[in-house]
Every structure is written in structure tokens, then in C-alpha cells.
Protein backbone atom coordinates (compact mmCIF):
# COMPACT_ATOMS: atom_id res chain seq x y z
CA UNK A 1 0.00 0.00 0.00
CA UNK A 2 1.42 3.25 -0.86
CA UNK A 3 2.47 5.76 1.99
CA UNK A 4 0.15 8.85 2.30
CA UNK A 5 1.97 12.08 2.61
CA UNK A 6 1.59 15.34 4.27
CA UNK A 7 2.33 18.74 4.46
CA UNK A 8 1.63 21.58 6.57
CA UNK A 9 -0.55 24.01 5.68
CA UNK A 10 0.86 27.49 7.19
CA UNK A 11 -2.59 29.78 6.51
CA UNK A 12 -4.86 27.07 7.94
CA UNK A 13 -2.34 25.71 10.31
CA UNK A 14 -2.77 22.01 9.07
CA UNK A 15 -1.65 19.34 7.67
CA UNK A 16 -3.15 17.93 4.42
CA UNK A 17 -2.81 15.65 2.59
CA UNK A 18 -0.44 15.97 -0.84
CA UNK A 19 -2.70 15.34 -3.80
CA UNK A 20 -0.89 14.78 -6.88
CA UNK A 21 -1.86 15.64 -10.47
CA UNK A 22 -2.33 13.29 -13.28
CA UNK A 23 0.57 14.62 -15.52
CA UNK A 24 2.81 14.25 -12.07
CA UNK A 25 1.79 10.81 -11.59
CA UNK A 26 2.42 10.04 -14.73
CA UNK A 27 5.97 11.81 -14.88
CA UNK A 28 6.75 10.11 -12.31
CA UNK A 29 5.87 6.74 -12.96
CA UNK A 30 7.57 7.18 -16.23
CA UNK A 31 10.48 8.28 -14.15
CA UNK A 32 10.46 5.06 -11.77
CA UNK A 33 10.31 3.09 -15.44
CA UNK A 34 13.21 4.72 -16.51
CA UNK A 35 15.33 4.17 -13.87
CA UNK A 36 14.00 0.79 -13.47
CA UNK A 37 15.13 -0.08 -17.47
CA UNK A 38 18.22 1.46 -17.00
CA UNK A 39 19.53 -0.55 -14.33
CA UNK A 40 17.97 -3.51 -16.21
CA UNK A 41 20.00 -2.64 -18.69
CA UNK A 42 23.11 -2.22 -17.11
CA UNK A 43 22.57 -5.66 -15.33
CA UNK A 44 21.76 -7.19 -18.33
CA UNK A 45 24.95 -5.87 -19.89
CA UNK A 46 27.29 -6.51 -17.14
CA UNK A 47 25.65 -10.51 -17.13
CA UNK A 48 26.39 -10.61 -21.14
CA UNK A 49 29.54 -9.37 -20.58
CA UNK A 50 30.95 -11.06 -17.87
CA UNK A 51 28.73 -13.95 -17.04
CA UNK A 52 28.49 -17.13 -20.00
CA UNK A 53 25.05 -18.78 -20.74
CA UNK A 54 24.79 -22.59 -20.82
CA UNK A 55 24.97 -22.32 -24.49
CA UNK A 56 28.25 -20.35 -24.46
CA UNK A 57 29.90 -22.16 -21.96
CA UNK A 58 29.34 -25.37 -24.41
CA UNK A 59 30.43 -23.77 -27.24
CA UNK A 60 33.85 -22.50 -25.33
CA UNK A 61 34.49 -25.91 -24.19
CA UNK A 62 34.03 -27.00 -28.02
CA UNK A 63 36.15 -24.29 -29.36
CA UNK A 64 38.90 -25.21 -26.22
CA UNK A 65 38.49 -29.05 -27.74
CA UNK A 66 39.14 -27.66 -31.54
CA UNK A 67 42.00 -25.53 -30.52
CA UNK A 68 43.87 -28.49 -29.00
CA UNK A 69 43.26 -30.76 -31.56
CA UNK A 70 44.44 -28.40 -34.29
CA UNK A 71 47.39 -28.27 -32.48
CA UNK A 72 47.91 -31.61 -32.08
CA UNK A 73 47.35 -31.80 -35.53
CA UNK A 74 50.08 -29.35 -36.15
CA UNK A 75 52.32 -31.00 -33.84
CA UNK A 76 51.58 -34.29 -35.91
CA UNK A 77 52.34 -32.57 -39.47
CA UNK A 78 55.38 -31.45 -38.33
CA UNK A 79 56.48 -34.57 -36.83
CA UNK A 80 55.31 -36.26 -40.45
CA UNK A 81 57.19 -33.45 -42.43
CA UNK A 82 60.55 -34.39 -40.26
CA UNK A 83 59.96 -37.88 -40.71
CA UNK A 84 59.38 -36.88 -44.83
CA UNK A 85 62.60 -34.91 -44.84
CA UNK A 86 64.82 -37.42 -43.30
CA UNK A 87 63.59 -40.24 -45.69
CA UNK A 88 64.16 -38.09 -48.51
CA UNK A 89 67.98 -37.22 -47.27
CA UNK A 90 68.39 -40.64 -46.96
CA UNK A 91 66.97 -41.36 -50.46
CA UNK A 92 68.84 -38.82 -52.03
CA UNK A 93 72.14 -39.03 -50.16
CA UNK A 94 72.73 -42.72 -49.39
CA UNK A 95 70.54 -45.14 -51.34
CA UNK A 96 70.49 -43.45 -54.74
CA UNK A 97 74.55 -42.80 -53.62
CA UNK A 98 74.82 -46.59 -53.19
CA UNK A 99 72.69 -47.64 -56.41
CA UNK A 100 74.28 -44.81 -58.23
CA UNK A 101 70.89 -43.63 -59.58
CA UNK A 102 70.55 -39.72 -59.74
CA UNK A 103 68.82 -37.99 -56.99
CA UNK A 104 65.04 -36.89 -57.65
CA UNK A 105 64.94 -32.84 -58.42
CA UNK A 106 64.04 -30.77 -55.45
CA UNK A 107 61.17 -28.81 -57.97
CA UNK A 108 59.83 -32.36 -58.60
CA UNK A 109 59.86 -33.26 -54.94
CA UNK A 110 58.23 -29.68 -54.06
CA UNK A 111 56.45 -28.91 -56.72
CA UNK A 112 53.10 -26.92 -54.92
CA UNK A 113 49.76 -27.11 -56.35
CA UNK A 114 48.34 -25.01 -59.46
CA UNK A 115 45.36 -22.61 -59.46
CA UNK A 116 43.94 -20.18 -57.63
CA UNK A 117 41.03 -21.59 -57.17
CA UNK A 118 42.15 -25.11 -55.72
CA UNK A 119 40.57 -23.87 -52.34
CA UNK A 120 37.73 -22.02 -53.39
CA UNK A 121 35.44 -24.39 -51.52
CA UNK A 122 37.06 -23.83 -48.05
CA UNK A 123 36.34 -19.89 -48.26
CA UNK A 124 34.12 -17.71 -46.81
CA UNK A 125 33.61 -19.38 -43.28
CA UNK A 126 35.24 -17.90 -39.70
CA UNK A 127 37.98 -20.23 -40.26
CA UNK A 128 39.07 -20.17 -43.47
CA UNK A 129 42.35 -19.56 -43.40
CA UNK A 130 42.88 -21.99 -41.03
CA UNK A 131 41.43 -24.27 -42.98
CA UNK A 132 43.26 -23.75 -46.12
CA UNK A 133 46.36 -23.90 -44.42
CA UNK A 134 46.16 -27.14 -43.33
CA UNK A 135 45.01 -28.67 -46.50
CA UNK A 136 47.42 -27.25 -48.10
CA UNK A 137 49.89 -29.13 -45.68
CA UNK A 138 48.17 -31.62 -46.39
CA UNK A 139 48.15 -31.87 -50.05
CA UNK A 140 51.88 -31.00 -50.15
CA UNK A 141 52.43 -34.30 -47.80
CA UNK A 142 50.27 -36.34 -49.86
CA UNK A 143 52.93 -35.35 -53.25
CA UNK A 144 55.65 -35.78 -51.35
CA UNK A 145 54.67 -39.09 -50.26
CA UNK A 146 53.52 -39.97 -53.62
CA UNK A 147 57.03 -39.11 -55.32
CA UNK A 148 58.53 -41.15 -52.20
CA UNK A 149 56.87 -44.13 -53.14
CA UNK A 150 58.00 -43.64 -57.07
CA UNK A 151 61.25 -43.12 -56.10
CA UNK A 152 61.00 -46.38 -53.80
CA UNK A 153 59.49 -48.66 -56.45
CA UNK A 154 62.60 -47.01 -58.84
CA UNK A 155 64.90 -48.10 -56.22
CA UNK A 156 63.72 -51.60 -55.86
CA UNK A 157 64.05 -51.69 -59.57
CA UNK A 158 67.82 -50.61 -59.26
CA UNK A 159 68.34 -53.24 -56.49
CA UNK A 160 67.67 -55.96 -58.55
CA UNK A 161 69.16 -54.37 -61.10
CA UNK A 162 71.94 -53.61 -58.59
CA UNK A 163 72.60 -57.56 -57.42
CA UNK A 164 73.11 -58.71 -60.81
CA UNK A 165 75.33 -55.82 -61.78
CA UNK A 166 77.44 -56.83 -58.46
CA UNK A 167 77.65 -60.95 -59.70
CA UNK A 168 78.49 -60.01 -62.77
CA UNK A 169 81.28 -57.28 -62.34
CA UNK A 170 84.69 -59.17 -61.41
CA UNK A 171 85.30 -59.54 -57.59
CA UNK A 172 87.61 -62.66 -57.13
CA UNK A 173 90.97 -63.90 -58.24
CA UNK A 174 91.22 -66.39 -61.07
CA UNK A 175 93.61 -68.51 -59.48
CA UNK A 176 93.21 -69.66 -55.48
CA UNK A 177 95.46 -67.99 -52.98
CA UNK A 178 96.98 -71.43 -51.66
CA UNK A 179 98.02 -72.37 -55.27
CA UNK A 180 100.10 -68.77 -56.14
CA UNK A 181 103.70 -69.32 -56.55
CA UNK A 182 104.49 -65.22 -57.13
CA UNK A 183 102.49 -62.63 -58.78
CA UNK A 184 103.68 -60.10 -61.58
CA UNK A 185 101.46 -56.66 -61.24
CA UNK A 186 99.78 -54.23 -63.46
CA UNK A 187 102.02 -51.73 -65.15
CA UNK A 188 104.95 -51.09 -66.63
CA UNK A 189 107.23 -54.28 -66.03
CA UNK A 190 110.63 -55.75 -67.99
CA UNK A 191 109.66 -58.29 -70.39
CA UNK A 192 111.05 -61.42 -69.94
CA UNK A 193 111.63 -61.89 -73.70
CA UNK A 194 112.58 -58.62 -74.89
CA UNK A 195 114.04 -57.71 -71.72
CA UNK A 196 112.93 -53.89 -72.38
CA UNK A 197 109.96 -52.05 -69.57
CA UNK A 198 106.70 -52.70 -71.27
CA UNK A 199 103.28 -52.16 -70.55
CA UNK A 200 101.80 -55.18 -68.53
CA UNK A 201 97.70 -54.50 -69.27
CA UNK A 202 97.18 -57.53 -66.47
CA UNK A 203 98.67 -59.85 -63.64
CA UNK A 204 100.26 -63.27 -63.80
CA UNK A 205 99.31 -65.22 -61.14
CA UNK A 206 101.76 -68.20 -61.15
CA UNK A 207 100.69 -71.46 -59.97
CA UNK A 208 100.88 -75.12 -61.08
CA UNK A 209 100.17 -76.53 -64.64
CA UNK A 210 96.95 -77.76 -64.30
CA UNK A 211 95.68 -75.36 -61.38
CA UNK A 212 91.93 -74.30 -61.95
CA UNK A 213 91.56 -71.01 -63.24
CA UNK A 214 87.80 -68.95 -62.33
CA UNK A 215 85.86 -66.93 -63.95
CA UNK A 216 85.69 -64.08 -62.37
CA UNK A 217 82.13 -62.73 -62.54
CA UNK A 218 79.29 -63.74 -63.85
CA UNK A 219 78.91 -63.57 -67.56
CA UNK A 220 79.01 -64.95 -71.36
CA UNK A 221 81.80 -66.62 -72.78
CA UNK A 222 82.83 -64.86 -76.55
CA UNK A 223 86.41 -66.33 -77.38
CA UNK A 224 87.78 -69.37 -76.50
CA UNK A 225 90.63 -70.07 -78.31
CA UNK A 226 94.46 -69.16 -79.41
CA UNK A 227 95.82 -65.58 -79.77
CA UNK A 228 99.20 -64.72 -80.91
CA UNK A 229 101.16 -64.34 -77.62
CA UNK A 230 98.44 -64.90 -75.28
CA UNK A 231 98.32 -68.74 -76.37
CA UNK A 232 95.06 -70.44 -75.11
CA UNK A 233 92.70 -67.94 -74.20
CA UNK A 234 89.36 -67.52 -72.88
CA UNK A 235 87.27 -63.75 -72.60
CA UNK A 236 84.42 -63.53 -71.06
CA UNK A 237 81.75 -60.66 -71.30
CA UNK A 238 80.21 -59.33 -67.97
CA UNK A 239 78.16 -56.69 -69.42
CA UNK A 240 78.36 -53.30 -67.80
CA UNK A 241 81.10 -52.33 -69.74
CA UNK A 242 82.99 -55.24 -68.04
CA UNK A 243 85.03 -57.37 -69.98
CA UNK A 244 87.99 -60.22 -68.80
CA UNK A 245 90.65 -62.30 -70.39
CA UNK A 246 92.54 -65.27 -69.17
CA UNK A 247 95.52 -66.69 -71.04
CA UNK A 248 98.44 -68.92 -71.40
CA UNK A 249 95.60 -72.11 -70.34
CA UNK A 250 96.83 -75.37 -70.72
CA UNK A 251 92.89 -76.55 -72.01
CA UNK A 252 89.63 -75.25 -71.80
CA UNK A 253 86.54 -76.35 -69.98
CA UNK A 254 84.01 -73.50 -71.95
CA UNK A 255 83.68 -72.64 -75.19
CA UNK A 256 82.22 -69.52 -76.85
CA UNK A 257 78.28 -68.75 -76.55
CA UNK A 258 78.35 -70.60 -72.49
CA UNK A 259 77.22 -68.74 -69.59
CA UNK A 260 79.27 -68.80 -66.55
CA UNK A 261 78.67 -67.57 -63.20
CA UNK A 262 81.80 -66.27 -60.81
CA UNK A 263 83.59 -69.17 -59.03
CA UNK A 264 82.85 -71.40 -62.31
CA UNK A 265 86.11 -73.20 -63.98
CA UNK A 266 86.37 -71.81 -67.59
CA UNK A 267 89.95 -73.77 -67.80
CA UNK A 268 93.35 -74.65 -66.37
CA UNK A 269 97.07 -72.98 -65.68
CA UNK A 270 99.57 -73.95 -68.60
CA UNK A 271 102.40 -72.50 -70.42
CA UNK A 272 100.82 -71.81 -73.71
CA UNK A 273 102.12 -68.27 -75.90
CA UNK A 274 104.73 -66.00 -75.13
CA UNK A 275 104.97 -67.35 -71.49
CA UNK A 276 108.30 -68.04 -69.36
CA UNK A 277 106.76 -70.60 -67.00
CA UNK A 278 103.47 -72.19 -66.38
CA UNK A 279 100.72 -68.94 -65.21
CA UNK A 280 97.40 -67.73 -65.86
CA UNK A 281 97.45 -63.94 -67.30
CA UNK A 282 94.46 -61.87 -66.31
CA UNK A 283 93.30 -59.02 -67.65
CA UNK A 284 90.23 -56.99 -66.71
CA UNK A 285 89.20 -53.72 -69.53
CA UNK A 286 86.31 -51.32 -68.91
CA UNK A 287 84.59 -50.08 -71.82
CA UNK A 288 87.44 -51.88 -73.64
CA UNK A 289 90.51 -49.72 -72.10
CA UNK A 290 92.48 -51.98 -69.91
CA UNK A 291 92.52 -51.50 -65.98
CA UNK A 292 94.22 -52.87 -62.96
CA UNK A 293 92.55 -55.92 -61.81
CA UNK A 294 93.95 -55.69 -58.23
CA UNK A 295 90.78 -53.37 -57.53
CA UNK A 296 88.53 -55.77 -57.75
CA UNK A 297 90.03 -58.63 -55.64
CA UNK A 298 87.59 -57.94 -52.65
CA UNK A 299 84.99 -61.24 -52.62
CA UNK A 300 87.43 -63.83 -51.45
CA UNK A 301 90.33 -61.77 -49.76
CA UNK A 302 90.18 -60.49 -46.14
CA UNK A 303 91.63 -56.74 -45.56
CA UNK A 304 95.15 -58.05 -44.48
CA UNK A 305 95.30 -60.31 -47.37
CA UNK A 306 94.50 -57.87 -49.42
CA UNK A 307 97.16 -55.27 -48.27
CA UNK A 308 99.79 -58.36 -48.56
CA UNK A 309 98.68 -58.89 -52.38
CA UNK A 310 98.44 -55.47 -52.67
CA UNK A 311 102.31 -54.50 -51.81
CA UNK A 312 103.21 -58.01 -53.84
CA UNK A 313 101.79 -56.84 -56.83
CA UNK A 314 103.12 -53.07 -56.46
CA UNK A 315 106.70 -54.65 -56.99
CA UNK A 316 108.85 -53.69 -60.28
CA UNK A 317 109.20 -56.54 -61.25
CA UNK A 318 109.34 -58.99 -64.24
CA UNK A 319 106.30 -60.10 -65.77
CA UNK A 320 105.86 -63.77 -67.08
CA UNK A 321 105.05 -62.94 -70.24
């Protein structure tokens, strides 16, 4: 009930009651409303403000949920792109070194992704950018992982490739170590007939008449027969640019058109040709020029063998034929 109020009436000396007008009652009431909506108002504010509905507390604890996960995710591409980076060091720098197969082109292995429009889909929303970052990431992963597995597939090809290159190139002596008598190196060596320094394009390897002499590799035999000076001689094709030639045999055990693989017995040690004593002359040529053969002794010798062969064959010497 509303509160009556009073004032004092000086010329009749009493108090009476205040009677207010309509337009007063009215001003005021509109004034109570007033103040009323503007401290609605400012509690309404100050609860938007600082105070979180249901509905937005949800929606903070889903955005807090997103957040982390994108950064795991970004955590997780990075850890991917190290992961990329090291197998493609390793695939340029060591595998493709070993196979020796050229290394994939850093523009084919980054290459980005054409058109301006590739993301046109993922615009236009609050997180677009973030979005379009991350499939982009994504898409560059993808290539490089794609080129990865091309290059891996090429590499598997060139290992195959690779273990028949390695039979086939020469690796072993022709002659067993516990037959050798003395050994004559490559190089310039007196002549035992001539007695003048000559080129020596191979080694004798001096052993018994009748000694088994190896091929060396694998590969086809294409002569078998006599040559002036070399006497009984066999030459076997290795491909790869890898031809070898034994001679001074006593007999053969191939003939021309066989295949052989390394350790087989393409004939024995004689004394055939321009030869001083009984010995099997080897000679190994790359892309036809002659080379030393010592280099490729390293199949069926240990390290200290090879160092002993090594400083035997190094003498200046005389050769044995």
C-alpha cells in the first residue's frame, strides 16, 4: 500500500494531505520506469559481458576441444614433415649414392599445387584460413609421399638391377690364394723376352700346370681359343662395360656362346704363348681400355690379405710374359 503524505498548511495551520496531479503521476511513474530499465539494462549488460550462458559455456568448451586438436594436428604434421625430410635425405644421399641412380629434383619433390582456385570451396567461413592452411599441408604431404613411393618402387628396380650388376662385375681372383707361386702386377714391367719395360695390361698369377683357373664374374663366354702371344685364351663378357681375359691355359673347360657364373672353372694354368713358365694372365678392360685388376680382388680376400697382395703386386718386377 502506498504511503500517504503530508504537508503543513501554514494559513490554515494544518496538515493535508499531498494530492498529486495526473501529468505528475504520470511523470513520475515514467520516471520510476526509466530508472527501473536502465539498471535492467546495465545488469543485463554486465551478465552478457561477464557472465556465459549454458549455451556459451558449451560452445567454449568445443572451441577449447578444436583448438587443441588443431594443435595436435600441427604438432603431428610437423612430426610427419621431419619424418618426410629425413627419408628423402636418406633417399637422395645414401641409397640413390649406393645404387648410383641420380637424386630426384628438389622442384619435382616440391612442386606446390596449381590454381587459384584449388581452395575455393574452403572460403568464406570464420575459419578459413585456417582451414586452407592445413590442407594445403596436407596436399603437399600427400605429393611428397607420392614421389617417395616412385622413387621407392625405382629403387627396388635398381636393387635388382643392382645384385646382378654386383655378380656379374669381377670380384675374385682367377687362381686360389693357396696355389700362387708369385704374382707379376699391373704396369709397366721388364719383359722377360725382350728384356725392355713394357706395358703389362694384367697380372700373372703363377701357380701349377693344371691349377683351376675362375671366372671371375658372372657372364658370357665370346672367345675361347688361341691368340698370338696370349696362347690359349678364354674372354668372357660381364656386361656393364665389363670385360675379362685369361691366357696362357693349358685346355679349356668352356667354349664360346656358355654362360658362366663367378667361381665357375672356364679352364686350367699352362704355359701356352709367349709365357716363361706355367701362369694364368688376367686381364680386366672397362669399356674396352684396360685397368688394374687388383681393384677388384675384394669377394674372397680379407683386408690383411689384401694389403699383402696389394704391396706383392706393387713390386717392379718382371712379368711372365
Amino acid at each position: 500500500m502506498a504511503k500517504t503524505k503530508y504537508y503543513f498548511n501554514s494559513q490554515t495551520l494544518k496538515y493535508e494531505k499531498v494530492k498529486l496531479s495526473l501529468g505528475l503521476k504520470i511523470l513520475k511513474g515514467f520516471g520510476f520506469l526509466s530508472t527501473a530499465l536502465v539498471f535492467s539494462f546495465i545488469i543485463i549488460a554486465f551478465a552478457y559481458t561477464f557472465l556465459d550462458s549454458p549455451k556459451e559455456k558449451q560452445l567454449k568448451r568445443e572451441i577449447s576441444s578444436l583448438t587443441l586438436q588443431y594443435e595436435i594436428l600441427q604438432s603431428r604434421l610437423k612430426q610427419v614433415n621431419v619424418v618426410m625430410k629425413s627419408l628423402q635425405d636418406r633417399d637422395d644421399n645414401i641409397y640413390r649414392v649406393i645404387l648410383e641412380a641420380e637424386p630426384i629434383a628438389p622442384e619435382v619433390r616440391n612442386a606446390g599445387f596449381g590454381g587459384v582456385n584449388r581452395y575455393k570451396d574452403l572460403e568464406n567461413y570464420d575459419y578459413s584460413s585456417l582451414m586452407i592452411e592445413t590442407t594445403k599441408k596436407l596436399d603437399i604431404i600427400s605429393k611428397q609421399l607420392y614421389v617417395q613411393s616412385k622413387s621407392y618402387d625405382e629403387l627396388t628396380k635398381a636393387v635388382n638391377s643392382k645384385g646382378k650388376m654386383m655378380a656379374s662385375i669381377p670380384a675374385i681372383q682367377p687362381i686360389d690364394s693357396r696355389k700362387l707361386r708369385s704374382i707379376s702386377g699391373f704396369g709397366y714391367r721388364m719383359h722377360p723376352i725382350y728384356k725392355i719395360r713394357k706395358m703389362h695390361d694384367g697380372i700373372d698369377f703363377a701357380a701349377p700346370i693344371g691349377t683351376p683357373i675362375y671366372a671371375t664374374g658372372d657372364g658370357s663366354i665370346i672367345a675361347a681359343g688361341v691368340e698370338r702371344g696370349y696362347g690359349n685364351r678364354v674372354m668372357i663378357n660381364h656386361g656393364y662395360s665389363y670385360v675379362t681375359k685369361y691366357a696362357h691355359m693349358s685346355k679349356f673347360k668352356v667354349r664360346k656362346g656358355d654362360r658362366v657364373k663367378r667361381g665357375d672353372i672356364i679352364g686350367y694354368v699352362g704355359n701356352t704363348g709367349a709365357s716363361t713358365g706355367p701362369h694364368c694372365h688376367y686381364e680386366v678392360y672397362k669399356s674396352g681400355k684396360p685397368i688394374n685388376p687388383i681393384n677388384f680382388f675384394f669377394n674372397d680376400l680379407t683386408p690383411s690379405e689384401y694389403v699383402t697382395l696389394l704391396e706383392v703386386a706393387s713390386r717392379d718386377n718382371q712379368s711372365l710374359d
